[in-house]
N, C-alpha and C. Protein backbone atom coordinates (compact mmCIF):
# COMPACT_ATOMS: atom_id res chain seq x y z
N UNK A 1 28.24 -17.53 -36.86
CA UNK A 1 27.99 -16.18 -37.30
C UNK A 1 28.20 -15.18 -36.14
N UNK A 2 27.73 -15.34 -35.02
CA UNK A 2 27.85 -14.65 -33.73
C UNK A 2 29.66 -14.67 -33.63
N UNK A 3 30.00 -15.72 -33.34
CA UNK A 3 31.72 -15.62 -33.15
C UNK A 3 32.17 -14.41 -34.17
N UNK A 4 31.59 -15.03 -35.36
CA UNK A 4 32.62 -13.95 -36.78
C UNK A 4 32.06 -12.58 -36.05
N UNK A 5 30.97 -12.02 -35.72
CA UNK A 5 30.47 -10.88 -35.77
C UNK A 5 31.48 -10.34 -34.60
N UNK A 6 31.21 -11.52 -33.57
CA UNK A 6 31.67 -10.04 -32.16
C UNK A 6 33.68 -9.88 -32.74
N UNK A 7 34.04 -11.21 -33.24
CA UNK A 7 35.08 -10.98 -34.07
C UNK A 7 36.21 -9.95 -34.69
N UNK A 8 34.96 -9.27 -35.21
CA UNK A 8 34.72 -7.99 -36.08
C UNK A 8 34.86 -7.17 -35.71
N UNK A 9 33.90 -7.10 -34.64
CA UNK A 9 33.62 -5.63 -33.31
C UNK A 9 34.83 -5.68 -32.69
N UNK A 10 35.35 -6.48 -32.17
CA UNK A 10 36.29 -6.76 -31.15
C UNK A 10 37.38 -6.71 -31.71
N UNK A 11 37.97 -6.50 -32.86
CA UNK A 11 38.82 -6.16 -33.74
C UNK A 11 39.45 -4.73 -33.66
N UNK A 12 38.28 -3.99 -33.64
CA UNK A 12 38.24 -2.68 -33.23
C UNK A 12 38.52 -1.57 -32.26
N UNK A 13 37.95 -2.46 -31.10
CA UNK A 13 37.87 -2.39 -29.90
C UNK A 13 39.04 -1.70 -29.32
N UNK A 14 40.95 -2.44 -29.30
CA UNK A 14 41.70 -1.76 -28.46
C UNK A 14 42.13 0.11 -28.76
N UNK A 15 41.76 0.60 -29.59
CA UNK A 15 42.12 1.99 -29.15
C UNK A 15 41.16 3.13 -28.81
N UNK A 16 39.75 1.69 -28.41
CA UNK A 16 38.93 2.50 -27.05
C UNK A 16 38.57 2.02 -26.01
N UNK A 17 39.85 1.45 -25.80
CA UNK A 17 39.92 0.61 -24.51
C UNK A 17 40.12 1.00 -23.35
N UNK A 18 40.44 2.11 -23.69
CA UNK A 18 40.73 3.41 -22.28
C UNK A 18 39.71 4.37 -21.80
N UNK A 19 38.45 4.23 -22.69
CA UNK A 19 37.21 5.35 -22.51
C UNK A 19 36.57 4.06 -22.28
N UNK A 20 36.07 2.56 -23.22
CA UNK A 20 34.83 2.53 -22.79
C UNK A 20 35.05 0.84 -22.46
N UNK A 21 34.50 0.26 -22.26
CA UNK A 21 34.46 -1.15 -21.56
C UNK A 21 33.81 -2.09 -23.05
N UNK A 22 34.17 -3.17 -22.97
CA UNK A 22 34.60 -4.27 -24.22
C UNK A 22 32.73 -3.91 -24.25
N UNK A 23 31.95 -4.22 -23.26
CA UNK A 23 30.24 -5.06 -23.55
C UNK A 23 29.90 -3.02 -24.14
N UNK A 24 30.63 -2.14 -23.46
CA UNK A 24 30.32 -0.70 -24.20
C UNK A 24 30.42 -0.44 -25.88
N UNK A 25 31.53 -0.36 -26.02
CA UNK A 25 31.65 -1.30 -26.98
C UNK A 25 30.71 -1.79 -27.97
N UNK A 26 30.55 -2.85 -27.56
CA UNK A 26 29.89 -3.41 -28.75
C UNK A 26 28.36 -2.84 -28.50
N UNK A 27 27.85 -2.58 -27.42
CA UNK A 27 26.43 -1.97 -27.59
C UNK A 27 26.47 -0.69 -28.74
N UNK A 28 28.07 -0.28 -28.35
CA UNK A 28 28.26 1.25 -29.52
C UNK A 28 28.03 0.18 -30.95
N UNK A 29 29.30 -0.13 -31.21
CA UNK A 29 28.79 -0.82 -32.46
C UNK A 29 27.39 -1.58 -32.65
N UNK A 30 26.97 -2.06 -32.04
CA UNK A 30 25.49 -2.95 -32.66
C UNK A 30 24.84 -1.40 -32.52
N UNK A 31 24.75 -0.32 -31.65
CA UNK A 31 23.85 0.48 -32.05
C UNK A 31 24.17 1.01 -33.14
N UNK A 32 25.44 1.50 -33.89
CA UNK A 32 25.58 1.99 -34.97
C UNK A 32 25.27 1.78 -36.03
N UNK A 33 25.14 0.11 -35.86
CA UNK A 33 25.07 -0.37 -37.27
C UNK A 33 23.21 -0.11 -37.39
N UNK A 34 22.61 -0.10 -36.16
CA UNK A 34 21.29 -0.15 -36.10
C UNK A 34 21.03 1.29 -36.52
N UNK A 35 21.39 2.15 -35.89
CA UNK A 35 21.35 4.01 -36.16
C UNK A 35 21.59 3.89 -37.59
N UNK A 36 22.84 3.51 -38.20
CA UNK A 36 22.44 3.68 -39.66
C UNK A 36 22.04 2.85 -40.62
N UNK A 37 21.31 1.94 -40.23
CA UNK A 37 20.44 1.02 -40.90
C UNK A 37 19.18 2.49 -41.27
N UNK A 38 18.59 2.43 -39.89
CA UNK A 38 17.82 3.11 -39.60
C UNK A 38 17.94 4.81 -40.23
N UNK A 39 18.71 5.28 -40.54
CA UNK A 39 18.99 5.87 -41.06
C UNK A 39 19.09 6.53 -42.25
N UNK A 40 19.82 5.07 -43.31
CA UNK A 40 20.14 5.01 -44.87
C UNK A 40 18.44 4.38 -45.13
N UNK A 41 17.77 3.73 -44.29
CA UNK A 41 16.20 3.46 -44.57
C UNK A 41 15.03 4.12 -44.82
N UNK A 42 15.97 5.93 -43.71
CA UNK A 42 14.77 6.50 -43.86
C UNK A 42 15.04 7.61 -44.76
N UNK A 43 16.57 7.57 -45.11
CA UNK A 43 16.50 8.73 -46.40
C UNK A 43 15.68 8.08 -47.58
N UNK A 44 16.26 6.50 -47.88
CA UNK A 44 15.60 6.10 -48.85
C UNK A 44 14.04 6.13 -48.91
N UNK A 45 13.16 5.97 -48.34
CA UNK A 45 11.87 5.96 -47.62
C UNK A 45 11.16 7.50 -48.11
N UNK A 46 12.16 8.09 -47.64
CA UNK A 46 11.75 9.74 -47.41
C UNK A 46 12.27 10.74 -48.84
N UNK A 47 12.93 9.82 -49.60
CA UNK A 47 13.50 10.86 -50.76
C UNK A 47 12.89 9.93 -52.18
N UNK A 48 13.39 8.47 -51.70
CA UNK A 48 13.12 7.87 -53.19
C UNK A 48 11.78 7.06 -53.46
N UNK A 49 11.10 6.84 -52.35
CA UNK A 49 9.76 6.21 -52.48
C UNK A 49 8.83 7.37 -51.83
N UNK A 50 9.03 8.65 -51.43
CA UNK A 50 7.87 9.06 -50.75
C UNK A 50 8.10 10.63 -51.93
N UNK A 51 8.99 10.39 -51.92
CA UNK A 51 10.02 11.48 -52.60
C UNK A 51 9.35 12.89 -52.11
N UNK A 52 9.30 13.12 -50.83
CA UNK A 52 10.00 14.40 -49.76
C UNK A 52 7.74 14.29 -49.65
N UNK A 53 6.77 13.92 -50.34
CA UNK A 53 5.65 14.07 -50.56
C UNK A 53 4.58 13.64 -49.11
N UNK A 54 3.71 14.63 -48.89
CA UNK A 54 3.26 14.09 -47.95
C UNK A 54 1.84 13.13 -48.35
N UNK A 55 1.15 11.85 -47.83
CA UNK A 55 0.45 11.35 -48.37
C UNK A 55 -0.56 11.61 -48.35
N UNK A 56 -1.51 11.53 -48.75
CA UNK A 56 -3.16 12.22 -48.73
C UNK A 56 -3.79 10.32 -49.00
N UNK A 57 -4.58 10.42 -48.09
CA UNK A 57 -5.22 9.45 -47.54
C UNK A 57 -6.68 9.90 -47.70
N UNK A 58 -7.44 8.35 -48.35
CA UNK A 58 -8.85 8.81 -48.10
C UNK A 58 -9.55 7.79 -47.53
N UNK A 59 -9.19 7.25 -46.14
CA UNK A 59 -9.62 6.72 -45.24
C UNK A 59 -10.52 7.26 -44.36
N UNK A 60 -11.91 6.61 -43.99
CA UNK A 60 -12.09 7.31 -42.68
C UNK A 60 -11.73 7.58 -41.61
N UNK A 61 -11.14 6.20 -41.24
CA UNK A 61 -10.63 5.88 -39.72
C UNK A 61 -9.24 6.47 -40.06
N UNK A 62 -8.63 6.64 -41.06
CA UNK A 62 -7.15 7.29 -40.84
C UNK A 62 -6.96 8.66 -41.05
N UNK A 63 -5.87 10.08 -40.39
CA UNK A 63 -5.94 10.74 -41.24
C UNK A 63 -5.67 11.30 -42.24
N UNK A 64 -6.40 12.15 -42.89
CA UNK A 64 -6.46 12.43 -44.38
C UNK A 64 -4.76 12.92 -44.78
N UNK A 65 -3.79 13.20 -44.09
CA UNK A 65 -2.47 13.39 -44.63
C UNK A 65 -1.33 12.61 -43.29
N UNK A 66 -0.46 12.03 -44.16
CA UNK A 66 0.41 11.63 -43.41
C UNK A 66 1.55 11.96 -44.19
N UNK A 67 2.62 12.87 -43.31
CA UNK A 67 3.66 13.64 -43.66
C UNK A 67 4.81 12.47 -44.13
N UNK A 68 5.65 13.10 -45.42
CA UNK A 68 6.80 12.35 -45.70
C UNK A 68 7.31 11.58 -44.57
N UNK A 69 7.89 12.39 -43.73
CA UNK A 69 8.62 12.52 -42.79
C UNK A 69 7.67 11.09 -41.63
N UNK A 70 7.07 11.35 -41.08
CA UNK A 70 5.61 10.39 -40.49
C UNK A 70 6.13 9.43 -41.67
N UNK A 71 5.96 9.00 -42.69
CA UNK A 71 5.89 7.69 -43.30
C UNK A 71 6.82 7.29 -43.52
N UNK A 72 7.82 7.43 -43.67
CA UNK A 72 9.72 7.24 -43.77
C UNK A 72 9.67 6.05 -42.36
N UNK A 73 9.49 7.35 -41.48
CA UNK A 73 9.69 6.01 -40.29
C UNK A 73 8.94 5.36 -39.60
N UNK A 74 7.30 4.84 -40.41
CA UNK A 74 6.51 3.88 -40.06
C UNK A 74 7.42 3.42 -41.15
N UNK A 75 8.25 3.20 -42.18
CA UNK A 75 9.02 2.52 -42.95
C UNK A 75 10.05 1.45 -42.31
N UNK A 76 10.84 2.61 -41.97
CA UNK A 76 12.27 2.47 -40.96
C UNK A 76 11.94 1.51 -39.65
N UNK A 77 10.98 1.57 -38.90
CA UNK A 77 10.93 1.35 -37.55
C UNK A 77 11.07 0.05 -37.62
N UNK A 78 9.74 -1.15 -38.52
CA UNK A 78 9.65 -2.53 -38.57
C UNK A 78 11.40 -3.05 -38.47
N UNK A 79 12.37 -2.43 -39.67
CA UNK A 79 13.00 -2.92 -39.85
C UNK A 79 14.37 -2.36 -39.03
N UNK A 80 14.40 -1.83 -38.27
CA UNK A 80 15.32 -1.26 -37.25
C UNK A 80 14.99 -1.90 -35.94
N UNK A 81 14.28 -2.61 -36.03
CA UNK A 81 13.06 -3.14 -34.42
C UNK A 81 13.74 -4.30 -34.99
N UNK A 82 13.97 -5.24 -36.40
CA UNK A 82 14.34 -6.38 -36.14
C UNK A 82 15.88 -6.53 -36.18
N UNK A 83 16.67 -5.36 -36.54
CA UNK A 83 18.05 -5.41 -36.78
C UNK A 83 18.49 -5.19 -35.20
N UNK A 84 18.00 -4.04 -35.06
CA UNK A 84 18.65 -4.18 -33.65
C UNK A 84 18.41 -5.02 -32.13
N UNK A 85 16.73 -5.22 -32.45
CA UNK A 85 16.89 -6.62 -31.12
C UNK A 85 17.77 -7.78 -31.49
N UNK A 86 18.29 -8.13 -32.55
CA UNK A 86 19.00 -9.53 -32.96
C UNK A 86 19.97 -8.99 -32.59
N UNK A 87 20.45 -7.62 -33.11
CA UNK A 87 22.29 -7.26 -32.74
C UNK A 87 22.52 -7.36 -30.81
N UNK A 88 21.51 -6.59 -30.06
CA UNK A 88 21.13 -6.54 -29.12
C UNK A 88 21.56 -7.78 -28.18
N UNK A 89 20.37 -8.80 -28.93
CA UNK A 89 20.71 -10.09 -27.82
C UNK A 89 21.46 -11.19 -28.03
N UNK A 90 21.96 -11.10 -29.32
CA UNK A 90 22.80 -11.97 -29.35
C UNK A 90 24.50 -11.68 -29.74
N UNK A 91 24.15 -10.72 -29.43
CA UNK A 91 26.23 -9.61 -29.54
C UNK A 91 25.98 -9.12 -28.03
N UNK A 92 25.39 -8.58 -27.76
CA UNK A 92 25.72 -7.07 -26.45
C UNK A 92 25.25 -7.68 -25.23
N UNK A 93 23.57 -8.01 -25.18
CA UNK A 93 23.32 -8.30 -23.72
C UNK A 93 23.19 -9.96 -23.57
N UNK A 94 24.15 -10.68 -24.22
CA UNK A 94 23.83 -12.14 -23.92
C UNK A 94 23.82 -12.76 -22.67
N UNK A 95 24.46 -12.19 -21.73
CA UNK A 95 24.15 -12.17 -20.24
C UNK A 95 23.00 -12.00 -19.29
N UNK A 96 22.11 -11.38 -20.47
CA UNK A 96 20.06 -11.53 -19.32
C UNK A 96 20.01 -12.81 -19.42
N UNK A 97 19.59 -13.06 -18.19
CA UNK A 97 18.49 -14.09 -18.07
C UNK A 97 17.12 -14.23 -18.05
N UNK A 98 16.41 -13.26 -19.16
CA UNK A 98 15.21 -13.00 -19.19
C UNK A 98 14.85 -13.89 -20.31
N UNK A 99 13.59 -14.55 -20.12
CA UNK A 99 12.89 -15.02 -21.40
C UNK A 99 12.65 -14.39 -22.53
N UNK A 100 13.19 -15.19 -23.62
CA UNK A 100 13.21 -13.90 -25.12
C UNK A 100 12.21 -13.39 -25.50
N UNK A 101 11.01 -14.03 -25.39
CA UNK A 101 9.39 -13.12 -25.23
C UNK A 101 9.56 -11.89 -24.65
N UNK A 102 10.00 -12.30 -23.27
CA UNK A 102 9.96 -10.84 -22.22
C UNK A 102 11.13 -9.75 -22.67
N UNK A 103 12.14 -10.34 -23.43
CA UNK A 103 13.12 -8.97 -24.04
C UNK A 103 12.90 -8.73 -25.31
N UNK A 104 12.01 -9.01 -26.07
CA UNK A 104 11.56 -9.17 -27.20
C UNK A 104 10.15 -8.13 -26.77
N UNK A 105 9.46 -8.38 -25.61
CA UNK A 105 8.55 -7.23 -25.59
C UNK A 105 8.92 -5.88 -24.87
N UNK A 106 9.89 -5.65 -23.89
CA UNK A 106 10.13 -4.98 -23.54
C UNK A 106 11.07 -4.30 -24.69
N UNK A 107 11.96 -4.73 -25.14
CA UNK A 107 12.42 -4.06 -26.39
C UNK A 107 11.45 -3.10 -27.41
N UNK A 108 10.43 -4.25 -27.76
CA UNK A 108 9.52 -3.54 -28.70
C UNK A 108 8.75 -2.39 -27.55
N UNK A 109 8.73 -2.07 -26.53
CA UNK A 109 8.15 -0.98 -25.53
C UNK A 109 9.11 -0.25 -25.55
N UNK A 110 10.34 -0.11 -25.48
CA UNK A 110 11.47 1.11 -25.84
C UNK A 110 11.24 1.83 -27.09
N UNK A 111 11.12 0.51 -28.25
CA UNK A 111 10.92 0.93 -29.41
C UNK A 111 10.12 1.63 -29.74
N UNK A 112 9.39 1.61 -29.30
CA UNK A 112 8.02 2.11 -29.42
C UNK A 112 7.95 3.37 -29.13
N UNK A 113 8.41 3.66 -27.50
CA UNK A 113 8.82 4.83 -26.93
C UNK A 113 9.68 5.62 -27.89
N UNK A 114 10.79 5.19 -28.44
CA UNK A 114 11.84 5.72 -29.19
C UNK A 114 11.05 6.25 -30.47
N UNK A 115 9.80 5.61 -31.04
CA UNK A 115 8.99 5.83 -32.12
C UNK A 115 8.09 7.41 -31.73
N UNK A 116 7.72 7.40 -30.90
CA UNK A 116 7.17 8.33 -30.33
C UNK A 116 7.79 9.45 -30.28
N UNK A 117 9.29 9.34 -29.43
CA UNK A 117 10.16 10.46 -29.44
C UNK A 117 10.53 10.96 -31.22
N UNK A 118 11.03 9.92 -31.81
CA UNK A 118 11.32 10.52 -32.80
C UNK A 118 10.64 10.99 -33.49
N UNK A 119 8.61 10.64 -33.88
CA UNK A 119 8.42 11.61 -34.50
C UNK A 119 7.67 12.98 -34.03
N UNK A 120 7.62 13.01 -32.62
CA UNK A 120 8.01 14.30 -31.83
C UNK A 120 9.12 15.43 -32.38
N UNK A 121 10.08 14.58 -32.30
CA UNK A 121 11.74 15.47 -32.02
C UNK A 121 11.62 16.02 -34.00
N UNK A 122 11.28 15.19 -34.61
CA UNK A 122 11.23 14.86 -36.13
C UNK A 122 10.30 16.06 -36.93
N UNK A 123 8.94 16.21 -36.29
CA UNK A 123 8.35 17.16 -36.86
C UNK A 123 8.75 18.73 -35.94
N UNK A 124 8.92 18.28 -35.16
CA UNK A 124 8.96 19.81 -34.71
C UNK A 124 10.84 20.24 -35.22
N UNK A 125 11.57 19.60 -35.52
CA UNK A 125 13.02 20.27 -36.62
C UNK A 125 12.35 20.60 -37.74
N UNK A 126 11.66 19.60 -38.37
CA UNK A 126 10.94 19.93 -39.62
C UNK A 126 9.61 21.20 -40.00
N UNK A 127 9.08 20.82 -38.93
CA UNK A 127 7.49 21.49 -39.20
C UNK A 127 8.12 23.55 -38.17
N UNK A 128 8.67 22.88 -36.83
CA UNK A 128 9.05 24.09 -36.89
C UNK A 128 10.04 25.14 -36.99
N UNK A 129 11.10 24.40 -37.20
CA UNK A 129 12.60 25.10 -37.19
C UNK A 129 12.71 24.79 -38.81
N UNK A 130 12.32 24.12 -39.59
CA UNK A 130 12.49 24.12 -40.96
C UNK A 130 13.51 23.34 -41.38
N UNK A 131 13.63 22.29 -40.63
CA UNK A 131 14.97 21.40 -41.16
C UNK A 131 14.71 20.61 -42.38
N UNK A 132 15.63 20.08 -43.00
CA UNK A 132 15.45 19.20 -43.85
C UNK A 132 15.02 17.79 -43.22
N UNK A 133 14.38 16.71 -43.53
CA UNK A 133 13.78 15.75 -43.35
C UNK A 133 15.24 14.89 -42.61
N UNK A 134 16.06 14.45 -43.37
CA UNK A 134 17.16 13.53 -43.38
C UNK A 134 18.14 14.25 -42.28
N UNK A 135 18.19 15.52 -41.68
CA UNK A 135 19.14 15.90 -41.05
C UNK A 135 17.94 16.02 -39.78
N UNK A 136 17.01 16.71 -39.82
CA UNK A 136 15.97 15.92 -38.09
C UNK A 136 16.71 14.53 -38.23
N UNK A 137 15.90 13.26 -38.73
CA UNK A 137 16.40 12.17 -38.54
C UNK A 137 17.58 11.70 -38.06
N UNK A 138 18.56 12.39 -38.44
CA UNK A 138 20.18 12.49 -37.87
C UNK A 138 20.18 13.09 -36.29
N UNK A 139 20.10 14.20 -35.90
CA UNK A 139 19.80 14.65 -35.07
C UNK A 139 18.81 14.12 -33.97
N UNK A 140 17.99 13.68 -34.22
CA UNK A 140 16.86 12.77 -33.05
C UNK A 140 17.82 11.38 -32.63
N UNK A 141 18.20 11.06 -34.10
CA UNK A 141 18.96 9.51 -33.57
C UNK A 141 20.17 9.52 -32.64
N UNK A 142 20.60 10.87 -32.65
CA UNK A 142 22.01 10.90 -31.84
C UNK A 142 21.27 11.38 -30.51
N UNK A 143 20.37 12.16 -30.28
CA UNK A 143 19.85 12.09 -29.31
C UNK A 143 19.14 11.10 -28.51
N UNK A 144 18.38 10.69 -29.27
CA UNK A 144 18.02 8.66 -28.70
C UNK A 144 19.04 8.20 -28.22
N UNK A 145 20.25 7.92 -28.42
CA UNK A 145 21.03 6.94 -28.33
C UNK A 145 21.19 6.51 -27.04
N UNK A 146 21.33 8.01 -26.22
CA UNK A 146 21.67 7.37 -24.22
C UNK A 146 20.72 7.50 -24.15
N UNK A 147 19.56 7.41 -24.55
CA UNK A 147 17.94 6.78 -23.41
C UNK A 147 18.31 5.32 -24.09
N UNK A 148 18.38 5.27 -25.85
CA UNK A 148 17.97 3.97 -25.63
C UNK A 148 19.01 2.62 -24.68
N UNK A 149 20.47 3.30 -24.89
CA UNK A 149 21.36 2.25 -24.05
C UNK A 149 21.09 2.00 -22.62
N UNK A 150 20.38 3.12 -21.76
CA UNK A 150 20.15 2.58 -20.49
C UNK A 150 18.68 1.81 -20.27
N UNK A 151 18.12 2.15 -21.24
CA UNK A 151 16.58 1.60 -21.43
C UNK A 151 17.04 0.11 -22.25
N UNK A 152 18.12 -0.46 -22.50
CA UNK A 152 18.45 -1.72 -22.83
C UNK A 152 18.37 -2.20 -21.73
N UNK A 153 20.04 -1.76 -20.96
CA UNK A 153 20.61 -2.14 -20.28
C UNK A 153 19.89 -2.40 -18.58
N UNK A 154 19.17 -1.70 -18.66
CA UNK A 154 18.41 -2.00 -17.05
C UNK A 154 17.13 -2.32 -17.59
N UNK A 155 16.37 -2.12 -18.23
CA UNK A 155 15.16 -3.03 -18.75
C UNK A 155 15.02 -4.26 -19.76
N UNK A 156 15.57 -4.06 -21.41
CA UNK A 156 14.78 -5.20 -21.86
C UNK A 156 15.55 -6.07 -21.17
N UNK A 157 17.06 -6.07 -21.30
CA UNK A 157 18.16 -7.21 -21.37
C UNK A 157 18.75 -7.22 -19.91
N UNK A 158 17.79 -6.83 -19.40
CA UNK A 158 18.28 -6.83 -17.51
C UNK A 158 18.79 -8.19 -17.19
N UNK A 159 19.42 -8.25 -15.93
CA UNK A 159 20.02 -9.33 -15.58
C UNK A 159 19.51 -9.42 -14.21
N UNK A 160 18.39 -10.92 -13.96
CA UNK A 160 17.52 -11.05 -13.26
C UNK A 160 18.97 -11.23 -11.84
N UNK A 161 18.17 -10.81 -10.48
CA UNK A 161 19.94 -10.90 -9.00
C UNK A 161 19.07 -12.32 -8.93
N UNK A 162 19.53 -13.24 -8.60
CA UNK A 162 19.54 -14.64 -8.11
C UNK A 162 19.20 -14.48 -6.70
């Protein structure tokens, strides 16, 4: 499955062979496919199961509203956290020599970070510039993209010097 995949990617590859490097490359593609996983997850999330609604909660310990937008991507995240560490380590950085625990947690600590930023970047298009839900989301993710590739590339999937 790995052969067919990078296969695929690498198919692609020669007429950006002059801007970006083969392992560039495919981090672009595995992130893309992850960006719009993540993406087509959270329109669905945010239009057809939440349908644009913010939730009203009657928890104590939680609070009493959690915005469309806020629940789309406690939706999105689980399943963007498992698409892209698999695309991650077994297409792009197969070259760490880190224990998969340790890129498996440091990953989920980017992620996490990246969770944070986005619903930062997310409510304030929404809550204060007035964006639509699905176009923040667009916008934050293209902005993520170069933290998260160097926050791969020198942390989870680092390559221990001998």
């Amino acid at each position: 499955m790995r052969k067919r995949a990078l296969m695929i990617i690498d198919f692609f590859y020669p007429p950006f062979k002059k801007w970006f490097s083969l392992h560039t490359f495919r981090y672009m593609a595995s992130g893309g496919i992850t960006a719009a996983t993540g993406i087509v997850v959270f329109y669905i999330a945010y239009n057809w199961v939440f349908h644009q609604r913010d939730l009203v909660l009657d928890f104590d310990y939680l609070p009493k509203v959690i915005t469309a937008e806020t629940a789309a991507l406690m939706v999105e995240t689980p399943i963007t956290f498992m698409v892209g560490f698999t695309l991650n380590k077994y297409l792009v950085f197969t070259q760490s020599n880190l224990k998969g625990r340790i890129q498996l947690f440091r990953y989920g600590t980017v992620v996490a970070t990246n969770f944070l930023l986005n619903l930062a970047l997310i409510k304030i298009m929404v809550q204060g510039f007035g964006f639509y839900g699905s176009v923040a989301k667009i916008i934050t993710t293209m902005i993520l993209i170069i933290f998260s590739y160097f926050s791969q590339k020198h942390f989870s999937f680092r390559v221990k010097k001998q």
